[in-house]
C-alpha atoms as a PDB file:
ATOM      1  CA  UNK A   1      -4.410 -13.178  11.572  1.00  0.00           C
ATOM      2  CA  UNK A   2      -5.944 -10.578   9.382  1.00  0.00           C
ATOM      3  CA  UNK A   3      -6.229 -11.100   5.549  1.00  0.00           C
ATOM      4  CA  UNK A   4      -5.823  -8.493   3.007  1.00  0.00           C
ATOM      5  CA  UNK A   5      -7.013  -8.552  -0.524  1.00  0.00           C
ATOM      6  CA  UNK A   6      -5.760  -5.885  -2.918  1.00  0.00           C
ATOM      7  CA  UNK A   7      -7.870  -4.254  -5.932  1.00  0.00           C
ATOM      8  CA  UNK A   8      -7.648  -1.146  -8.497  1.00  0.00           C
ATOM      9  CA  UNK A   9      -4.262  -1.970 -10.346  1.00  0.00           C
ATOM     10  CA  UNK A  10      -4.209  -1.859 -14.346  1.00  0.00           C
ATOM     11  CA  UNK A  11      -3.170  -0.677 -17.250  1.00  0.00           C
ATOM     12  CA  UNK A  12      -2.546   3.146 -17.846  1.00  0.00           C
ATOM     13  CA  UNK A  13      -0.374   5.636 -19.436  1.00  0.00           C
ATOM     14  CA  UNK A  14       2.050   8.225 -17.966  1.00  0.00           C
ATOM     15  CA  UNK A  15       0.508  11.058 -16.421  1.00  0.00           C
ATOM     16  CA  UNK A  16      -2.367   8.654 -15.149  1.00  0.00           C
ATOM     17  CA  UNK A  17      -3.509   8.032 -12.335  1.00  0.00           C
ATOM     18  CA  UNK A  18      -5.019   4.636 -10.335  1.00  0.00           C
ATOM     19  CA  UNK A  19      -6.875   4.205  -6.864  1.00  0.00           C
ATOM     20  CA  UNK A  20      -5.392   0.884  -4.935  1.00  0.00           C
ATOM     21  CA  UNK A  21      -7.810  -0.247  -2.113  1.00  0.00           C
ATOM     22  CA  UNK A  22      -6.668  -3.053   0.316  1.00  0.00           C
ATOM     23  CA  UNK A  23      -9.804  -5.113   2.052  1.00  0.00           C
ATOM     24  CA  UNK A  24      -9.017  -6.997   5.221  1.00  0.00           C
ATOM     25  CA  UNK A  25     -11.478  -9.184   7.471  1.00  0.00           C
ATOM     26  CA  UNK A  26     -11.607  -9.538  11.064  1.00  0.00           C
ATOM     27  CA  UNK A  27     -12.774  -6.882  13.684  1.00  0.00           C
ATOM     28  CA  UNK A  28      -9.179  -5.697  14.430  1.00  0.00           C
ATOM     29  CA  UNK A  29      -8.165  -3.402  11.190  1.00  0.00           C
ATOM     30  CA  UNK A  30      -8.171  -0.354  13.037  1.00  0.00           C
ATOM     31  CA  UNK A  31      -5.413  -1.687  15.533  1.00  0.00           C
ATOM     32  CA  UNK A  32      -2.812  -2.055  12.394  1.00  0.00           C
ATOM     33  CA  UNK A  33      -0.599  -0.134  11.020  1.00  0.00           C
ATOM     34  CA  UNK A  34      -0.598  -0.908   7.195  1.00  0.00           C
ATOM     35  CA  UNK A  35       2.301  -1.070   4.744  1.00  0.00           C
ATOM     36  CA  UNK A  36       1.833  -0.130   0.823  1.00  0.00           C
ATOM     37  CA  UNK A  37       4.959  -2.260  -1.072  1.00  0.00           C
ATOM     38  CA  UNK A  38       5.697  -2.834  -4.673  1.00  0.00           C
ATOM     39  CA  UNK A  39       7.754  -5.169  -6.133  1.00  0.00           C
ATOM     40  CA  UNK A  40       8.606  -4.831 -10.052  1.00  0.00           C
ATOM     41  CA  UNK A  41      10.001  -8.324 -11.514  1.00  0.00           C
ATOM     42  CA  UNK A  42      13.332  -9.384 -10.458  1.00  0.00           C
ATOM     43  CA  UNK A  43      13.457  -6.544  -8.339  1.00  0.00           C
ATOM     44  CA  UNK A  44      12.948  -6.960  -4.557  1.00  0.00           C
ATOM     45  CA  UNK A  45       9.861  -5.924  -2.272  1.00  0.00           C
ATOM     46  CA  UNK A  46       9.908  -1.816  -1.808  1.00  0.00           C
ATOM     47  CA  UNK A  47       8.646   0.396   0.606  1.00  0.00           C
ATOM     48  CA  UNK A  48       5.589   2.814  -0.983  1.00  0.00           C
ATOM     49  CA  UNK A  49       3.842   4.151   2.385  1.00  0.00           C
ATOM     50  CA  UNK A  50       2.935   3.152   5.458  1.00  0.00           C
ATOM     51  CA  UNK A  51      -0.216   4.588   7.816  1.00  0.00           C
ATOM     52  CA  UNK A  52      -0.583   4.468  10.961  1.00  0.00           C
ATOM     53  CA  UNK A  53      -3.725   2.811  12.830  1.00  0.00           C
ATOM     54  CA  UNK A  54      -5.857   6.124  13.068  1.00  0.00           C
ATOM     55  CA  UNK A  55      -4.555   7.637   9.989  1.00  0.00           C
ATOM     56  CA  UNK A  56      -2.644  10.664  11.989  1.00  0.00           C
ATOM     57  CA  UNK A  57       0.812   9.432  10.404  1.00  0.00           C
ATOM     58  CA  UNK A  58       1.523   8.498   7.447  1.00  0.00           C
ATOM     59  CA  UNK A  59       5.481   7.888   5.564  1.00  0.00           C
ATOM     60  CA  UNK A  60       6.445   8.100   2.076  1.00  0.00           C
ATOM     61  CA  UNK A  61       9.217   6.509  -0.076  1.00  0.00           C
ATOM     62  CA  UNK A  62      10.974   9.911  -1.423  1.00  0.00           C
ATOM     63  CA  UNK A  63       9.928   8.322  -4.686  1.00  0.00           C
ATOM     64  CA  UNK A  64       6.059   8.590  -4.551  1.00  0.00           C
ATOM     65  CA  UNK A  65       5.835  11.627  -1.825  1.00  0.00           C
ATOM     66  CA  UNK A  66       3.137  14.509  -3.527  1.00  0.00           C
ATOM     67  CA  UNK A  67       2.363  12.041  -6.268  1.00  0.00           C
ATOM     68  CA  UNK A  68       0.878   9.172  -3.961  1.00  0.00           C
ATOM     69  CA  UNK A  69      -1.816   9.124  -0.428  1.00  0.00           C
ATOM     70  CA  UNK A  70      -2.655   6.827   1.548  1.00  0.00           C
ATOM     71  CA  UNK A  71      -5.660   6.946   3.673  1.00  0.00           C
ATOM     72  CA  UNK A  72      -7.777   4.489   5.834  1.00  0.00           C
ATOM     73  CA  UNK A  73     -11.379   3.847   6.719  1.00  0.00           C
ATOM     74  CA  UNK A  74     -11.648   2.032   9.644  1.00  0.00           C
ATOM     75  CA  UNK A  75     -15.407   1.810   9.730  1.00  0.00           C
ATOM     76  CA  UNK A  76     -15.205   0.239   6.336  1.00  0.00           C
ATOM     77  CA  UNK A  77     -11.828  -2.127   7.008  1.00  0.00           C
ATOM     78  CA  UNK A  78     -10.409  -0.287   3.924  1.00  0.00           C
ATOM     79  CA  UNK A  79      -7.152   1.318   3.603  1.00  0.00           C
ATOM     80  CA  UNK A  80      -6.533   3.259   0.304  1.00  0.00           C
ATOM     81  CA  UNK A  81      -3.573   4.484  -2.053  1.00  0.00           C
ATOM     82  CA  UNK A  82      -3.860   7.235  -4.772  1.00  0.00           C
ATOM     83  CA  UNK A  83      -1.714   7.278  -7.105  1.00  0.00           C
ATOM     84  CA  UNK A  84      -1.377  10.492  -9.075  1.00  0.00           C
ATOM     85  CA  UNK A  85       0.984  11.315 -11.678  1.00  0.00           C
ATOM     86  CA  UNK A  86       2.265   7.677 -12.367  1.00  0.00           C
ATOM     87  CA  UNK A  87       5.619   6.961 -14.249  1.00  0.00           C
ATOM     88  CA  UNK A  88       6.530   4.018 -15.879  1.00  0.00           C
ATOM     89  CA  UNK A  89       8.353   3.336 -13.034  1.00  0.00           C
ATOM     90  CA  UNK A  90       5.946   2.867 -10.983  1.00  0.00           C
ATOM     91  CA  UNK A  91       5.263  -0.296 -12.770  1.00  0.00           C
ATOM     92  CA  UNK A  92       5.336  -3.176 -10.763  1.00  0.00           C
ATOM     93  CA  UNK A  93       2.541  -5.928  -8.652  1.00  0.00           C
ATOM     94  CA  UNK A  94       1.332  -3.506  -5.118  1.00  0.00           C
ATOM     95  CA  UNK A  95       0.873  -5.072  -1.760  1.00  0.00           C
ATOM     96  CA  UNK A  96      -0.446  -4.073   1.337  1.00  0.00           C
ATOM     97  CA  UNK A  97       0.719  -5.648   4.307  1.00  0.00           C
ATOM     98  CA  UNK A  98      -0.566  -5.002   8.299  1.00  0.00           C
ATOM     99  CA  UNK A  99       1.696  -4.812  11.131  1.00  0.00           C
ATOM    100  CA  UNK A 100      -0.024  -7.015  13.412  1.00  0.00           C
ATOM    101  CA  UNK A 101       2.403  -6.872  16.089  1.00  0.00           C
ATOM    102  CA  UNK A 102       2.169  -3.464  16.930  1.00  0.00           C
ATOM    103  CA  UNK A 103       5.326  -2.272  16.839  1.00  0.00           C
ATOM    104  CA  UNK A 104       4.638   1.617  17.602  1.00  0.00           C
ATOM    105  CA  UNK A 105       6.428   2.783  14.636  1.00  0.00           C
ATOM    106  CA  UNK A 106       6.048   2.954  10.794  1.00  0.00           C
ATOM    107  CA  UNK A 107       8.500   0.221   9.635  1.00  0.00           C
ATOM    108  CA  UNK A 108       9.774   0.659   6.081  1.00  0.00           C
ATOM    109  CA  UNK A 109      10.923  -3.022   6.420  1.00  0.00           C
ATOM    110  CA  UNK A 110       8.719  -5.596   5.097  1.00  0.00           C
ATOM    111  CA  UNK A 111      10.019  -8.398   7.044  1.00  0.00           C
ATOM    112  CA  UNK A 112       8.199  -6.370  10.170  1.00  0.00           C
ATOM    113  CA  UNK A 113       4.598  -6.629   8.237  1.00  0.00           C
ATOM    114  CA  UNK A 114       3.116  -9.805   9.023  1.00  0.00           C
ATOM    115  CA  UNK A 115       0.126 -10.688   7.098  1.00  0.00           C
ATOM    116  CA  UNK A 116       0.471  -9.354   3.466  1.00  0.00           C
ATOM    117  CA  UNK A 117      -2.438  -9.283   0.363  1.00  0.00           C
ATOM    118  CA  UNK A 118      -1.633 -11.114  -2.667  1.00  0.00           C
ATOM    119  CA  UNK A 119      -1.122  -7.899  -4.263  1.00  0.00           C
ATOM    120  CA  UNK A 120      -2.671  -6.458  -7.878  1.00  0.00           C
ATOM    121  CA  UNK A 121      -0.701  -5.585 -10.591  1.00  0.00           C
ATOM    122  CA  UNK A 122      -0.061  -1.433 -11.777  1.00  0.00           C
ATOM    123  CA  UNK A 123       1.138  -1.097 -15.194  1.00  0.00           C
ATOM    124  CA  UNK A 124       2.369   2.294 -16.412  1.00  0.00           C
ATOM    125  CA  UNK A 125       3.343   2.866 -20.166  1.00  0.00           C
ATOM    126  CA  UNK A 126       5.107   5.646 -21.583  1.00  0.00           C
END
């Protein structure tokens, strides 16, 4: 099973913008699909974007499309999301999560991501 290990979240004001990168080990990274979720407190788990394993596909919630990007670099195991533009909305703790299974499709479901990051934490102030 792959691990993941979010990084780039903070603190920053409207308008802003952040870089979330998502680490995993193992050999197989460019096999996965990966998942970007959020989850702001007492909220459930969102869908952000999702990227296929070569990088040719790629889904947005309507709520982030041409503000966020996600990207991948296999070489490096790294898979990427800018985040341009943020709103306080976008407040909340970011995950990325890798569809081990292969399922052939981008899933906006996270129950169909298997092996999820701890996530990292984007604040947004007005």
């Amino acid at each position: 099973q792959v691990q993941l290990v979010e990084s780039g979240g903070g603190m920053v004001q409207a308008g802003d913008s952040l870089r979330l990168s998502c680490v995993a080990s193992g050999h197989s990274f460019k096999k996965y699909a990966i998942g970007w979720f959020r989850q702001a407190p007492g909220d459930a788990r969102v869908f952000v974007a999702a990227i296929n394993s070569n990088g040719g596909n790629i889904d947005y919630a309507d709520s982030v499309q041409g503000r966020f990007t996600a990207s991948r670099d296999n070489a490096e195991n790294t898979a990427h999301l800018q985040m341009n533009s943020l709103k306080p909305e976008d407040t909340a703790a970011y995950y990325c999560a890798a569809d081990t299974r292969g399922l052939g499709y981008l899933s906006r479901l996270a129950v169909e991501y298997e092996s999820w990051g701890l996530g990292t934490q984007v604040i947004v102030s007005s």
